[in-house]
C-alpha atoms as a PDB file:
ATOM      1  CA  UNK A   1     104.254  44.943 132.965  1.00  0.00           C
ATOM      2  CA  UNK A   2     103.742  43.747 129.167  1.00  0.00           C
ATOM      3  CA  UNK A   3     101.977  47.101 128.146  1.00  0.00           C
ATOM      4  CA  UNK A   4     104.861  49.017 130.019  1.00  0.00           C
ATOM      5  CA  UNK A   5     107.581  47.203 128.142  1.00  0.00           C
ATOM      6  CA  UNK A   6     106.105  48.048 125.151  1.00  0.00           C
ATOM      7  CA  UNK A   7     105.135  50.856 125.456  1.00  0.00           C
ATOM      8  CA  UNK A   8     109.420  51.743 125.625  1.00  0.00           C
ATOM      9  CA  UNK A   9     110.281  49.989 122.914  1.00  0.00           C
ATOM     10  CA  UNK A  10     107.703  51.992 121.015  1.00  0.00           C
ATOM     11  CA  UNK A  11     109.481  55.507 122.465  1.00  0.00           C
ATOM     12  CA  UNK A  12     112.777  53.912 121.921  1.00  0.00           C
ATOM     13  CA  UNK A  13     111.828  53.040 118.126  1.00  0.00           C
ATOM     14  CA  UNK A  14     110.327  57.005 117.994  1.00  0.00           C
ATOM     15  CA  UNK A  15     113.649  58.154 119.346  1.00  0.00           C
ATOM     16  CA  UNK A  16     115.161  56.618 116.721  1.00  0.00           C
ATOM     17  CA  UNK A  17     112.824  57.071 114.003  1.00  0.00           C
ATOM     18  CA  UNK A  18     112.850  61.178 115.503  1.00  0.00           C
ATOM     19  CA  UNK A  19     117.282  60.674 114.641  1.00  0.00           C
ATOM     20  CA  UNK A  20     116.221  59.114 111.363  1.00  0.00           C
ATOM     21  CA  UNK A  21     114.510  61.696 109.949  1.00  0.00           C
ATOM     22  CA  UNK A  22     117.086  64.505 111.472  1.00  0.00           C
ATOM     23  CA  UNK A  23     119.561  62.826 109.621  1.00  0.00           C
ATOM     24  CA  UNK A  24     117.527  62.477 106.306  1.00  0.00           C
ATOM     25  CA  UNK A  25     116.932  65.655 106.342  1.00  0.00           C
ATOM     26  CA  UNK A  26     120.677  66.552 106.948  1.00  0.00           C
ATOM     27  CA  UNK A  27     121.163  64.675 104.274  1.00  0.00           C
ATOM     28  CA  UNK A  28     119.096  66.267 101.856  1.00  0.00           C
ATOM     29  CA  UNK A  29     120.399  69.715 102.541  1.00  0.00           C
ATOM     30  CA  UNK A  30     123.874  67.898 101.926  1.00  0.00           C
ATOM     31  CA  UNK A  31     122.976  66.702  98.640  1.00  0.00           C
ATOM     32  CA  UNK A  32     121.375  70.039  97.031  1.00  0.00           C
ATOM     33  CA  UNK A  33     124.134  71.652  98.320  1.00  0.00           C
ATOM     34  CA  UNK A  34     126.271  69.510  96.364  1.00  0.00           C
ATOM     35  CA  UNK A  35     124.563  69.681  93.384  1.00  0.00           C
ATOM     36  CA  UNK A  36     124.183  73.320  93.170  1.00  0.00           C
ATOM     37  CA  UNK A  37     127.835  73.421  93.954  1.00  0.00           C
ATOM     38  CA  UNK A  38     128.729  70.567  91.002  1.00  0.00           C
ATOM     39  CA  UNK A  39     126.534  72.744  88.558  1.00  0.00           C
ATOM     40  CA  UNK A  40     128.334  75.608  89.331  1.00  0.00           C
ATOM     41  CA  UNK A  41     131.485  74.177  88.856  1.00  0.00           C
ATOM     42  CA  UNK A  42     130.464  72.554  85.416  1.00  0.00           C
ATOM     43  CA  UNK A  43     130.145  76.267  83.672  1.00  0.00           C
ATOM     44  CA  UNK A  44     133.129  77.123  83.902  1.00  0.00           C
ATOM     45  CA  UNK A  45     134.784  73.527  82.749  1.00  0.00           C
ATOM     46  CA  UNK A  46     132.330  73.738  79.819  1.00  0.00           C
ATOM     47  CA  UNK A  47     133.726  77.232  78.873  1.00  0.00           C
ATOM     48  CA  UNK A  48     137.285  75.354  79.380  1.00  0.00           C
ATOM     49  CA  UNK A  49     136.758  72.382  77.583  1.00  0.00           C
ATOM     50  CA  UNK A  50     135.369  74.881  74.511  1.00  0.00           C
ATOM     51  CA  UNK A  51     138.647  77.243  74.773  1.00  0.00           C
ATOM     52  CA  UNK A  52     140.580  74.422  74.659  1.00  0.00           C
ATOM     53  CA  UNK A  53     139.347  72.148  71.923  1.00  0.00           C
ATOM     54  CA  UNK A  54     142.330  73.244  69.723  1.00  0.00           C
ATOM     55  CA  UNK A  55     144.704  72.563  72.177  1.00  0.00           C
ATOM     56  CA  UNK A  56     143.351  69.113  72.688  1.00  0.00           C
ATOM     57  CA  UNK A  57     143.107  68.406  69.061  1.00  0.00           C
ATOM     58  CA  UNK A  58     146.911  69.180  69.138  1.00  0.00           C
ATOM     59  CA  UNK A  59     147.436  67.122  71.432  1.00  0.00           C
ATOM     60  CA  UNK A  60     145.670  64.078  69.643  1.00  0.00           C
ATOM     61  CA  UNK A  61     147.728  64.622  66.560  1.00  0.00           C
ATOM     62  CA  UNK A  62     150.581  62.881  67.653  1.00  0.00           C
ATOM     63  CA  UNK A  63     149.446  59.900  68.722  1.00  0.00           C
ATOM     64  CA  UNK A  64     149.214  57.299  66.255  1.00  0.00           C
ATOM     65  CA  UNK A  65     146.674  54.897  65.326  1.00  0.00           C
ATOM     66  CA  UNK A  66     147.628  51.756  66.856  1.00  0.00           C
ATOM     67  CA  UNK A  67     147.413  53.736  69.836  1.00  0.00           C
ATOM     68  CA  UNK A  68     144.678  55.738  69.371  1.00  0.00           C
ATOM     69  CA  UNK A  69     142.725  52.563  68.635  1.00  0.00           C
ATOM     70  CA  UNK A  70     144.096  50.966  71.930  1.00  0.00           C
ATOM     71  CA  UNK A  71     142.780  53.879  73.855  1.00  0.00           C
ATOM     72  CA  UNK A  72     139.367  53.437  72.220  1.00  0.00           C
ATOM     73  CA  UNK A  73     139.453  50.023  73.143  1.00  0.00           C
ATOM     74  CA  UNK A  74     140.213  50.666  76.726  1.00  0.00           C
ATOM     75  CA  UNK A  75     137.355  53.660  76.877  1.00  0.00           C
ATOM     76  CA  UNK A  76     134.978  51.016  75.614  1.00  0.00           C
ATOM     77  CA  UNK A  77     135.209  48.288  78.140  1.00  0.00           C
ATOM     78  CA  UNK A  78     135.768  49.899  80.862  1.00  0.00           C
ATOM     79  CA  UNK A  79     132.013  51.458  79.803  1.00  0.00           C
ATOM     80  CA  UNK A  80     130.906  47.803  79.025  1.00  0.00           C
ATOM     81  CA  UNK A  81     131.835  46.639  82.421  1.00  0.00           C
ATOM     82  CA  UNK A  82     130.121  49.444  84.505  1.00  0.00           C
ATOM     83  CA  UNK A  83     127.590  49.296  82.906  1.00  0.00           C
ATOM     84  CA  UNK A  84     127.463  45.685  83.619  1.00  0.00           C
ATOM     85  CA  UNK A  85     128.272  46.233  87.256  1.00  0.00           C
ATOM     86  CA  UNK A  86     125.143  48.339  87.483  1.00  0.00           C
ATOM     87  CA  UNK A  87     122.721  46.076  86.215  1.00  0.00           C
ATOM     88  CA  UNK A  88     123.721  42.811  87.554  1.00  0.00           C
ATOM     89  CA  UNK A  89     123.196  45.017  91.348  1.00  0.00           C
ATOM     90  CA  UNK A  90     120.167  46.281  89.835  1.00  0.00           C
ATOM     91  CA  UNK A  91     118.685  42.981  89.065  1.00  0.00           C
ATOM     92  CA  UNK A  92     119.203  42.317  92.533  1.00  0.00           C
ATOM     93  CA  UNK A  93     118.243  44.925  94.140  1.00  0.00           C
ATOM     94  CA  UNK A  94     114.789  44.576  91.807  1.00  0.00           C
ATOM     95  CA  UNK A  95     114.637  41.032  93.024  1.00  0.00           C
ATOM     96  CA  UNK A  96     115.024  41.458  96.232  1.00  0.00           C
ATOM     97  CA  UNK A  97     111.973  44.093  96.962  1.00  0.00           C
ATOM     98  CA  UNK A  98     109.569  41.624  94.574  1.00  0.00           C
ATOM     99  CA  UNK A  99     110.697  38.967  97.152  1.00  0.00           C
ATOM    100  CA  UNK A 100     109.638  41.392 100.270  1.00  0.00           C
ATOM    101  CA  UNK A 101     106.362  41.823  98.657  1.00  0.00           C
ATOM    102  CA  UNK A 102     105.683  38.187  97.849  1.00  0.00           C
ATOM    103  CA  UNK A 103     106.836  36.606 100.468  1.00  0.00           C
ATOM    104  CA  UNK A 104     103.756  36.532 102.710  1.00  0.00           C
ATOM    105  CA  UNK A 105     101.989  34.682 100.447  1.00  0.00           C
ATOM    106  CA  UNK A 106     104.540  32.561  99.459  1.00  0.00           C
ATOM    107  CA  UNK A 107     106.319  31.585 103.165  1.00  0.00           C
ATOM    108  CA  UNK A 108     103.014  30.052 104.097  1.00  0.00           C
ATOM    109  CA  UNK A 109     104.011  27.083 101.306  1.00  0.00           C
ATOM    110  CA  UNK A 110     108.263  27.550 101.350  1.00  0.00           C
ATOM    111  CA  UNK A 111     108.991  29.047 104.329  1.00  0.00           C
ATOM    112  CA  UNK A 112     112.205  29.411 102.952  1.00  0.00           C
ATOM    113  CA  UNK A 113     111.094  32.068 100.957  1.00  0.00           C
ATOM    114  CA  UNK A 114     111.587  34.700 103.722  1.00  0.00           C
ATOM    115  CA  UNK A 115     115.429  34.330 103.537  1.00  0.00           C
ATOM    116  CA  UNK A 116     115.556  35.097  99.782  1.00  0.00           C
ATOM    117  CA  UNK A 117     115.826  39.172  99.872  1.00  0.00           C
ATOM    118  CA  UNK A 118     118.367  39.304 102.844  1.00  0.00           C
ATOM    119  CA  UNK A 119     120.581  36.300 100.292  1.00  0.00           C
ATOM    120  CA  UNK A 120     120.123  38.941  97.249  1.00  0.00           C
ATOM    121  CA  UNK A 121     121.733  42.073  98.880  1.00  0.00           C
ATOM    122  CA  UNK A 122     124.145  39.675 100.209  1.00  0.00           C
ATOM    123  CA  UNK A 123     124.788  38.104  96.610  1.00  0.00           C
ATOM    124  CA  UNK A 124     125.612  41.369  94.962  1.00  0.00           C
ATOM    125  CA  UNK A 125     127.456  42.604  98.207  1.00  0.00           C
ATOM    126  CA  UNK A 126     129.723  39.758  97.030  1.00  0.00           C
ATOM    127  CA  UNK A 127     129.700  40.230  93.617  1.00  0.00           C
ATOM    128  CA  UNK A 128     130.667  44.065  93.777  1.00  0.00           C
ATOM    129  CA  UNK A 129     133.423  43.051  96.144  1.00  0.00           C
ATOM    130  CA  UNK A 130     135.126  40.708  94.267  1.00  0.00           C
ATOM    131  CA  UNK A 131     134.435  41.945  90.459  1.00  0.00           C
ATOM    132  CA  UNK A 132     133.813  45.351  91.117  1.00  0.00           C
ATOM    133  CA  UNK A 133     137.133  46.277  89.444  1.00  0.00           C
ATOM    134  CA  UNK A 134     138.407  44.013  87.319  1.00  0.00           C
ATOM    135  CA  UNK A 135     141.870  45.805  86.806  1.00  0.00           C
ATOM    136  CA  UNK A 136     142.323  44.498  90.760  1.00  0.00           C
ATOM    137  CA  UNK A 137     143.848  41.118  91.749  1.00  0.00           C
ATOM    138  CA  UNK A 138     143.016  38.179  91.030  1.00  0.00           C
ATOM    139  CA  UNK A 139     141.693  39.868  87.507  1.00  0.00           C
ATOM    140  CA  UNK A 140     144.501  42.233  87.162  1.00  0.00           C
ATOM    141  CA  UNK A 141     147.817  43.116  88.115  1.00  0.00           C
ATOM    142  CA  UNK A 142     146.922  46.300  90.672  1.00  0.00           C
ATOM    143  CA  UNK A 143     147.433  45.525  94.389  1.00  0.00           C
ATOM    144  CA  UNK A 144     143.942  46.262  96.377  1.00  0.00           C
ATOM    145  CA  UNK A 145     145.794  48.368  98.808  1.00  0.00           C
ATOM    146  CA  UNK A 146     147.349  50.619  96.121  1.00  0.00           C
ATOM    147  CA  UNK A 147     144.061  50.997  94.577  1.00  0.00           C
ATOM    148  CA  UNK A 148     142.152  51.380  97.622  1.00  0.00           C
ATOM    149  CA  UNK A 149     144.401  54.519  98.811  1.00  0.00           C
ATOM    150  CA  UNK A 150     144.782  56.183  95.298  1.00  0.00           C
ATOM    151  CA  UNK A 151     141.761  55.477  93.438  1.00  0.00           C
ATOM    152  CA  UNK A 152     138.130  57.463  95.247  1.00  0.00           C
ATOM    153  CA  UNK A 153     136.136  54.776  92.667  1.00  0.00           C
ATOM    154  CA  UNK A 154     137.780  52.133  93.860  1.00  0.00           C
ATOM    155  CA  UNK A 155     137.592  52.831  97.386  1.00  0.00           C
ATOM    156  CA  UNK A 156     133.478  53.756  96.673  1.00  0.00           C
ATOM    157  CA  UNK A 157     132.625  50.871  95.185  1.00  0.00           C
ATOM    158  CA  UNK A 158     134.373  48.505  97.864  1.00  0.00           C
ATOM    159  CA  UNK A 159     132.400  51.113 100.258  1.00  0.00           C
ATOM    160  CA  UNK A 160     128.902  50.450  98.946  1.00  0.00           C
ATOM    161  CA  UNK A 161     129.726  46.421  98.576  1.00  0.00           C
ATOM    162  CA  UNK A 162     130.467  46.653 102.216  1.00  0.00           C
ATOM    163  CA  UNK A 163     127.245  48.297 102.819  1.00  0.00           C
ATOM    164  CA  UNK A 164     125.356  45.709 100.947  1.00  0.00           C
ATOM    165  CA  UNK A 165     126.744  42.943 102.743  1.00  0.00           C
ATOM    166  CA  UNK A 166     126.502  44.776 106.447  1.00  0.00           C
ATOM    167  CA  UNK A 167     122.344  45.352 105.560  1.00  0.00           C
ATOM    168  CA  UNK A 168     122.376  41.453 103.846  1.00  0.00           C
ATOM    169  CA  UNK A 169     123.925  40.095 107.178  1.00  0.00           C
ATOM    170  CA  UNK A 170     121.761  41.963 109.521  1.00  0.00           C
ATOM    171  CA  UNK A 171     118.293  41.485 107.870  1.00  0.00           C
ATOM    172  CA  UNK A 172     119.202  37.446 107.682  1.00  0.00           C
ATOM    173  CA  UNK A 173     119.526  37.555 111.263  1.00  0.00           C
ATOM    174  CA  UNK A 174     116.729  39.652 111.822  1.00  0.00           C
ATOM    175  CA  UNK A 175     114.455  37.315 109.496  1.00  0.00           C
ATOM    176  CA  UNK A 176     115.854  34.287 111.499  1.00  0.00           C
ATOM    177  CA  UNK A 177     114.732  35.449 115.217  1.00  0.00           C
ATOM    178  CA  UNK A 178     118.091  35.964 116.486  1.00  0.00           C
ATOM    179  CA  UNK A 179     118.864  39.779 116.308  1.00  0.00           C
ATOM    180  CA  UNK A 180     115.574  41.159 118.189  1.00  0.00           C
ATOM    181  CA  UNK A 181     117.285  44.712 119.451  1.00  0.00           C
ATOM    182  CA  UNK A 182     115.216  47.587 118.858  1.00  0.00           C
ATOM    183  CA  UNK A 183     118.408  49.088 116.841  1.00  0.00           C
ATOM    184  CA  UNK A 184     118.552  46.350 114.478  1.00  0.00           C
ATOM    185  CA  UNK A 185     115.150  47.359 112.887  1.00  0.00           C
ATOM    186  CA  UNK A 186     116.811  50.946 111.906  1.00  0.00           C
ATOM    187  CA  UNK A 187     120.161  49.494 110.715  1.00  0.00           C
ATOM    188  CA  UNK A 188     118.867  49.665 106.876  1.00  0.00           C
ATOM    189  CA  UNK A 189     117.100  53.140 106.833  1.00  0.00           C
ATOM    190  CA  UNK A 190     119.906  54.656 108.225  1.00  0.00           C
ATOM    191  CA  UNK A 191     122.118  52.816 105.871  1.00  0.00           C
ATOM    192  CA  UNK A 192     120.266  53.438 103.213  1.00  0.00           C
ATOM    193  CA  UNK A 193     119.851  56.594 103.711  1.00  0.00           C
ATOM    194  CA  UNK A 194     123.862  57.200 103.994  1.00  0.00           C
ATOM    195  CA  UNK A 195     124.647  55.310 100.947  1.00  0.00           C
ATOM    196  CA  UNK A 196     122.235  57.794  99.159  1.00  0.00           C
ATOM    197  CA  UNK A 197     124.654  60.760 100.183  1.00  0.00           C
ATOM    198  CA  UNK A 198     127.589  58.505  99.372  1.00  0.00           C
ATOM    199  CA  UNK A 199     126.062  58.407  95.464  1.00  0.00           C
ATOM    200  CA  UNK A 200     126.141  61.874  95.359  1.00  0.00           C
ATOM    201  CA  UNK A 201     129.692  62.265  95.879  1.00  0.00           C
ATOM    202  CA  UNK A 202     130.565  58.916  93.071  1.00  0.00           C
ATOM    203  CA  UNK A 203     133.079  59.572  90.762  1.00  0.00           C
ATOM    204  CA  UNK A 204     133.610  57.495  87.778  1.00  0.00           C
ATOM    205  CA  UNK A 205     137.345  57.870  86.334  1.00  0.00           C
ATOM    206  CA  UNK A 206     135.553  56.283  82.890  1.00  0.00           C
ATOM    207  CA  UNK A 207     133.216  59.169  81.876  1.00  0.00           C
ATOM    208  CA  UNK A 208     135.864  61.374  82.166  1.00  0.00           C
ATOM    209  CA  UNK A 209     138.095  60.643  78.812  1.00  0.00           C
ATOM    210  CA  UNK A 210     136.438  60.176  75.221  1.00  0.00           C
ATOM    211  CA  UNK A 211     135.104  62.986  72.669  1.00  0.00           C
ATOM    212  CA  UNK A 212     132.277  63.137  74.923  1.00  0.00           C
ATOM    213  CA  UNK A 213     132.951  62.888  78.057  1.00  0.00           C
ATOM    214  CA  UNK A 214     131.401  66.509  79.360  1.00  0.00           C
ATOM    215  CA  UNK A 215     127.947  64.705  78.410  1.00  0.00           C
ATOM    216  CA  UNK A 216     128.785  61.606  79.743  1.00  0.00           C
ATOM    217  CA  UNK A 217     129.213  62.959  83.302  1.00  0.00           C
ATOM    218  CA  UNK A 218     126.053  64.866  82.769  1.00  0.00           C
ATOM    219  CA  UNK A 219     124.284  61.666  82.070  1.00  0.00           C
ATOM    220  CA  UNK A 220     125.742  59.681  84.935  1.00  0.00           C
ATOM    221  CA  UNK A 221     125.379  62.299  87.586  1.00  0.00           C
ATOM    222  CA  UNK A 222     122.207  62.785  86.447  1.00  0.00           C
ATOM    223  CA  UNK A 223     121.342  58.752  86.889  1.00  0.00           C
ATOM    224  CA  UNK A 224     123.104  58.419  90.242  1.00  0.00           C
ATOM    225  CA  UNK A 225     120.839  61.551  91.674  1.00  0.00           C
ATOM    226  CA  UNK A 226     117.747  59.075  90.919  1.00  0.00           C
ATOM    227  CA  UNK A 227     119.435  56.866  92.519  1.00  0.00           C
ATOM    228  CA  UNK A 228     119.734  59.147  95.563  1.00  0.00           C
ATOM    229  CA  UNK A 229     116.288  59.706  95.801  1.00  0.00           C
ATOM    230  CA  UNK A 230     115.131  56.742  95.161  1.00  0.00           C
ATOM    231  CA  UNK A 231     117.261  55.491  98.385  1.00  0.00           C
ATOM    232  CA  UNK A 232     116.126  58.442 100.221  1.00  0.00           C
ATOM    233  CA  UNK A 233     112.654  57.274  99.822  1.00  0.00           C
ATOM    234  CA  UNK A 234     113.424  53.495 100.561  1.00  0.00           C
ATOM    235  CA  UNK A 235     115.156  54.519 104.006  1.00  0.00           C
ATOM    236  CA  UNK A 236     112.347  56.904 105.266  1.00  0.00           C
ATOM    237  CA  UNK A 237     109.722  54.429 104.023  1.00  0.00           C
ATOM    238  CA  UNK A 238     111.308  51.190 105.503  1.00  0.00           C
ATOM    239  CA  UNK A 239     112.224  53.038 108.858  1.00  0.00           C
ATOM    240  CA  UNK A 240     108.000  54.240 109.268  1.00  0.00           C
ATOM    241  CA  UNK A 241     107.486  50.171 108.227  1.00  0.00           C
ATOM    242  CA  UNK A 242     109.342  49.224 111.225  1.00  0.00           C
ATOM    243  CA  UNK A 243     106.972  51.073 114.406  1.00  0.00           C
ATOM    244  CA  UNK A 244     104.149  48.966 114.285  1.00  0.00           C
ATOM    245  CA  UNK A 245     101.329  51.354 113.843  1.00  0.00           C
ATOM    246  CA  UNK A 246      98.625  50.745 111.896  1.00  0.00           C
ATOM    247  CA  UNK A 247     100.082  52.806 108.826  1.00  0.00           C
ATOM    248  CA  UNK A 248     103.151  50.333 108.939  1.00  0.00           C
ATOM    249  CA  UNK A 249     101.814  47.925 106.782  1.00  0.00           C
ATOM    250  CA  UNK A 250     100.811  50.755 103.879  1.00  0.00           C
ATOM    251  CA  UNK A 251     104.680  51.431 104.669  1.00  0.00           C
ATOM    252  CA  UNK A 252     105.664  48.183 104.253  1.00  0.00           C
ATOM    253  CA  UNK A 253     104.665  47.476 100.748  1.00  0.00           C
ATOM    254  CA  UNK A 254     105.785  50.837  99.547  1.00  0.00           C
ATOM    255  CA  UNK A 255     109.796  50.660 100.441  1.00  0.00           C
ATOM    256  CA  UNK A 256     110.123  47.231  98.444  1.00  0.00           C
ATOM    257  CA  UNK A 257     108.590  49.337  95.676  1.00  0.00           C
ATOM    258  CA  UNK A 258     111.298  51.761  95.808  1.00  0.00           C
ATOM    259  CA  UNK A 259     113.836  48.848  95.766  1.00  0.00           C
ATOM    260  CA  UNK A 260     112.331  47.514  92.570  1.00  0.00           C
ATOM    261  CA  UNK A 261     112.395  51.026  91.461  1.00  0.00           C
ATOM    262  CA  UNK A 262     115.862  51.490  92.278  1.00  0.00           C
ATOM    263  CA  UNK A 263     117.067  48.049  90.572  1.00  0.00           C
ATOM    264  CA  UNK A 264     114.887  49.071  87.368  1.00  0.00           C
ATOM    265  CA  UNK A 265     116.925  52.362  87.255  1.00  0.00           C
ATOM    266  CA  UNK A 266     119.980  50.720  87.377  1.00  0.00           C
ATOM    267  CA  UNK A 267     119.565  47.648  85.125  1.00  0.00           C
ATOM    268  CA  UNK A 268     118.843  50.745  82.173  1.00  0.00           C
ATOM    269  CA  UNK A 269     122.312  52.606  83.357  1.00  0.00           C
ATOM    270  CA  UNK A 270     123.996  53.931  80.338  1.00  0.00           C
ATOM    271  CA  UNK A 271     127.442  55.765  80.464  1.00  0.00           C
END
């Protein structure tokens, strides 16, 4: 009866590791799609922006100096602050995949250990829900649900703190023995996986202004697609990790690489 019971939860977790991969794959069509589509729409705003250079420098003439300088001032820490953002989650995320390696060795002497990568996606879950946006309430004077409804950054970046907090609580539970269902182990590919395409679609309202700004987006869209990829490879490798073959384990020390490679990536963001 044993070797019959698990033998289905071992179809069960192919089934779902079979739905994994369709979707990964979905995904990755999705996202060269987009970014052939996002290149081609770049041409033509690069042939815009150099038509137009005279019209903007008209434009810039009549606004003085005081505000002219405020602007600048504005541009530059809103950049200061995303660029925060980014590696304070990187850091993180970094952490948290040298705690999955570790923490075999290391549980056997603090068996406390084991809780300590679940705490850090739930610690900057937290942190990119509360300071995310700092021109929200408490910090500011915009209303969340304004914000939420009229600003697509906004509304991301509250998206991927949920995220970060649904894969913190889950794994906590799963690390404590009291969330055994065969779904649970699939939760974070299949999160990770969709908060890959998510990055493909992130818009960030600050690259968009400045002298500059056409290489600026260049620069961040070409960060965040690393960051795709490198969550790509952390969902497919984490959902082989979790069908206990033999190849598993080889698994499982290869998607907490691609975690520390993600948080590396991100701690050197530059707008």
């Amino acid at each position: 009866m044993e070797a019959r019971g698990l033998d289905r939860i071992r179809r069960v977790r192919v089934n779902l590791l079979f739905i994994l991969f369709s979707i990964a794959a979905g995904a990755l069509a999705t996202s060269i799609s987009a970014t052939i589509s996002v290149g081609q729409e770049q041409q033509p705003m690069h042939h815009d922006h150099a038509g137009n250079q005279g019209m903007d420098m008209s434009m810039d003439e009549p606004m003085d100096e005081a505000a002219h300088a405020k602007l600048e001032a504005k541009i530059l820490a809103d950049k200061k602050e995303s660029e925060f953002n980014h590696h304070l989650a990187g850091f993180f995320v970094a952490l948290a995949g040298v705690f999955v390696l570790v923490q075999s060795n290391l549980a056997k002497r603090w068996p406390l250990v084991k809780y300590a990568w679940p705490a850090c996606f739930l610690l900057a879950g937290i942190f990119l829900f509360v300071w995310s946006d700092s021109e929200l309430w408490p910090f500011g004077d915009r209303q969340w649900l304004e914000a939420l409804q009229n600003n697509r950054e906004v509304l991301q970046h509250k998206t991927f703190a949920i995220l970060l907090l649904l894969l913190g609580a889950i794994e906590f539970q799963r690390v404590r023995g009291t969330l055994l269902a065969a779904w649970s182990a699939l939760v974070f590919p299949l999160v990770a996986i969709c908060g890959s395409v998510l990055l493909i679609f992130h818009q960030h309202e600050g690259g968009m202004v400045g002298q500059h700004h056409m290489e600026t987006m260049a620069r961040i869209q070409s960060q965040h697609l690393s960051y795709t990829a490198c969550g790509f490879g952390i969902g497919l490798t984490k959902g082989l990790s979790e069908l206990g073959t033999i190849r598993a384990r080889t698994f499982a020390k290869i998607w907490p690489s691609f975690l520390i490679l993600l948080g590396m990536l991100l701690m050197f963001y530059k707008e």
